[in-house]
C-alpha atoms as a PDB file:
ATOM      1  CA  UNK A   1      -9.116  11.319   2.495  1.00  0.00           C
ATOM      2  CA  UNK A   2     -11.579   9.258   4.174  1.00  0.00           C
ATOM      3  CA  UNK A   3      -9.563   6.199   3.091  1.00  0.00           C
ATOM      4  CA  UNK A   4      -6.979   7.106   3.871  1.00  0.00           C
ATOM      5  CA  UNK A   5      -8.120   8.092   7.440  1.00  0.00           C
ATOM      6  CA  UNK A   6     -10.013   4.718   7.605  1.00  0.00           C
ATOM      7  CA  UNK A   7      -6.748   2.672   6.748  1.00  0.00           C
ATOM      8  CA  UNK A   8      -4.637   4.715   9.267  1.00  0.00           C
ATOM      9  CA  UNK A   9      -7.078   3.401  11.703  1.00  0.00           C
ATOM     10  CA  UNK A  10      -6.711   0.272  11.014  1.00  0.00           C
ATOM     11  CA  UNK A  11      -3.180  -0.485  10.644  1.00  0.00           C
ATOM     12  CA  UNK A  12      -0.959   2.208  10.835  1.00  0.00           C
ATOM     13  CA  UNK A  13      -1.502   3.032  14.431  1.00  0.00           C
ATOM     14  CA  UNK A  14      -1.084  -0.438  15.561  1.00  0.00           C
ATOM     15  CA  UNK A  15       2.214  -0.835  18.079  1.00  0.00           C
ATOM     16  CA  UNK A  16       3.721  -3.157  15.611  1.00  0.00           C
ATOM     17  CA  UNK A  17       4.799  -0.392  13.119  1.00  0.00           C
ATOM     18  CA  UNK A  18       8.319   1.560  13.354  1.00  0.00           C
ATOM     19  CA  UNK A  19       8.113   5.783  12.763  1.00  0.00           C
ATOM     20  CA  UNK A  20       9.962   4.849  10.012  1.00  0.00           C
ATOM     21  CA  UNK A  21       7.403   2.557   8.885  1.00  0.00           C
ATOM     22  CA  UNK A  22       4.541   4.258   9.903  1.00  0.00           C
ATOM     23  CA  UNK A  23       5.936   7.824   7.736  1.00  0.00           C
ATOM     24  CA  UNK A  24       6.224   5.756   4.635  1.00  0.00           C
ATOM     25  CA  UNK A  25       2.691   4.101   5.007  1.00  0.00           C
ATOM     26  CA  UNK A  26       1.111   7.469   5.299  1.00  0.00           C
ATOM     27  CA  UNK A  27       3.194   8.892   2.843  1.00  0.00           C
ATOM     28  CA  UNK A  28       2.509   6.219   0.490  1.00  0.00           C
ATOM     29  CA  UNK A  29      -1.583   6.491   1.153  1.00  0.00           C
ATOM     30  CA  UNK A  30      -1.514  10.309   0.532  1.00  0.00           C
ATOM     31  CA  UNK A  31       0.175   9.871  -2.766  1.00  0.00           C
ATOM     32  CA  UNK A  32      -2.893   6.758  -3.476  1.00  0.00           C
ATOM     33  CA  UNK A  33      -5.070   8.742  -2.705  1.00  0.00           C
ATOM     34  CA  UNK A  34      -4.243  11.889  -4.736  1.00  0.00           C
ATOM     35  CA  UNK A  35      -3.393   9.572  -7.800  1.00  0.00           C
ATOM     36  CA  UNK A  36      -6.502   7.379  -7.358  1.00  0.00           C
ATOM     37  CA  UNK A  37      -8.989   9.670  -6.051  1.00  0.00           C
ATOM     38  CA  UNK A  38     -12.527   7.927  -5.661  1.00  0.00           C
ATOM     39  CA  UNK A  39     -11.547   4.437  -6.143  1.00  0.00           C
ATOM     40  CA  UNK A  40     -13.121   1.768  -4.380  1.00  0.00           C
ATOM     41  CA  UNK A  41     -10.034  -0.313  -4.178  1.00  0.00           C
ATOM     42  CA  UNK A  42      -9.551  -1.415  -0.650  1.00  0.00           C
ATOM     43  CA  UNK A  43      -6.278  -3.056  -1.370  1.00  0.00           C
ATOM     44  CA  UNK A  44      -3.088  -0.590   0.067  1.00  0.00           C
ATOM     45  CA  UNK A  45      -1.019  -1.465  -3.642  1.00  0.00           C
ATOM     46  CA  UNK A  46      -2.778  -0.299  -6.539  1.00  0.00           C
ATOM     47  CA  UNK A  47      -1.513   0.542  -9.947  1.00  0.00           C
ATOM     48  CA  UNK A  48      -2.793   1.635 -13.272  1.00  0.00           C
ATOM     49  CA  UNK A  49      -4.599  -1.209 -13.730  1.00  0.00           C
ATOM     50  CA  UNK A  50      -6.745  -1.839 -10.610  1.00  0.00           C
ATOM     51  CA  UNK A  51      -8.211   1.223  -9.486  1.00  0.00           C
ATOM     52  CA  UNK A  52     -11.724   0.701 -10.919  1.00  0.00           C
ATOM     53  CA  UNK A  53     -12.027  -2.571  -9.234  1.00  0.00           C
ATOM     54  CA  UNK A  54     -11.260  -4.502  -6.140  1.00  0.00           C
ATOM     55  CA  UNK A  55      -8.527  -7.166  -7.130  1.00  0.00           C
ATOM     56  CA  UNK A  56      -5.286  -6.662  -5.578  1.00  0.00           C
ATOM     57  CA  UNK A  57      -2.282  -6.036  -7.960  1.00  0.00           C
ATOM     58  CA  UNK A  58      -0.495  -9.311  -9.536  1.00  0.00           C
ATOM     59  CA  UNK A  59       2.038 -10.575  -8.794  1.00  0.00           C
ATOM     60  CA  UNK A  60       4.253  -9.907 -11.701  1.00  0.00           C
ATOM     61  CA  UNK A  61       3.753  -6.332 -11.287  1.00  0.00           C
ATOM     62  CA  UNK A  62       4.666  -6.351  -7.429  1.00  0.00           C
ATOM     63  CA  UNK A  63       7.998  -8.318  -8.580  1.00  0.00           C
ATOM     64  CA  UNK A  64       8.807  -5.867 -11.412  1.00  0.00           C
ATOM     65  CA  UNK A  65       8.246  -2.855  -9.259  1.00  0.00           C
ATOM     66  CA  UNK A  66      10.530  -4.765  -6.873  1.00  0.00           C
ATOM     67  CA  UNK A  67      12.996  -6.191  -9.035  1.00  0.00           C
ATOM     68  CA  UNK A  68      16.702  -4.417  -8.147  1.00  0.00           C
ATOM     69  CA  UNK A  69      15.602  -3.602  -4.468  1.00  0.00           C
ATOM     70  CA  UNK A  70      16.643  -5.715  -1.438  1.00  0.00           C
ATOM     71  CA  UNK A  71      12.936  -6.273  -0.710  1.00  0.00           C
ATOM     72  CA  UNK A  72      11.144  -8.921  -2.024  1.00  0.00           C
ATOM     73  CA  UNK A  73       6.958  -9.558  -1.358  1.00  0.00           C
ATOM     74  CA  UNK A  74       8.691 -12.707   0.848  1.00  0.00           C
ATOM     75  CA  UNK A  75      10.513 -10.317   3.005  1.00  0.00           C
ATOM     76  CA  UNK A  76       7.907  -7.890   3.556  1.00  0.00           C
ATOM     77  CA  UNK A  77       4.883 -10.418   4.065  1.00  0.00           C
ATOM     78  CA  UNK A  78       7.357 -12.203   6.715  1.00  0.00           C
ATOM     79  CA  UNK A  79       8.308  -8.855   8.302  1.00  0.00           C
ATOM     80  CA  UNK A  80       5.015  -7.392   8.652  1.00  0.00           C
END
């Protein structure tokens, strides 16, 4: 949980973020950190393939996992 802890520090408590927003983020970080327990990946998206190191996911996998959603990386990078 100290990630987690550390990250909600750092981001999730900044004015910027919605409830909405800032309830997902958490939610999202206690499921990553129950899945992936011990990794030293500092990056918040993760999957299978990236826990034991510290590259970020690609970015076929982040459009896959998107793919049939209304959000797209573009959206999210430009609403963050």
């Amino acid at each position: 949980m100290t990630f987690l802890n550390d990250f909600a520090r750092q981001h999730i408590r900044e004015p910027h973020l919605d409830d909405f927003t800032t309830r997902l983020m958490r939610a999202w970080l206690e499921h990553r950190c129950a899945r992936w327990t011990g990794t030293a990946n500092p990056q918040l998206l993760i999957n299978t393939q990236t826990p034991l190191g510290t590259a970020p996911v690609s970015r076929t996998w982040v459009d896959a996992t998107l793919r049939g959603h209304a959000a797209t990386i573009e959206a999210l990078c430009v609403d963050r």
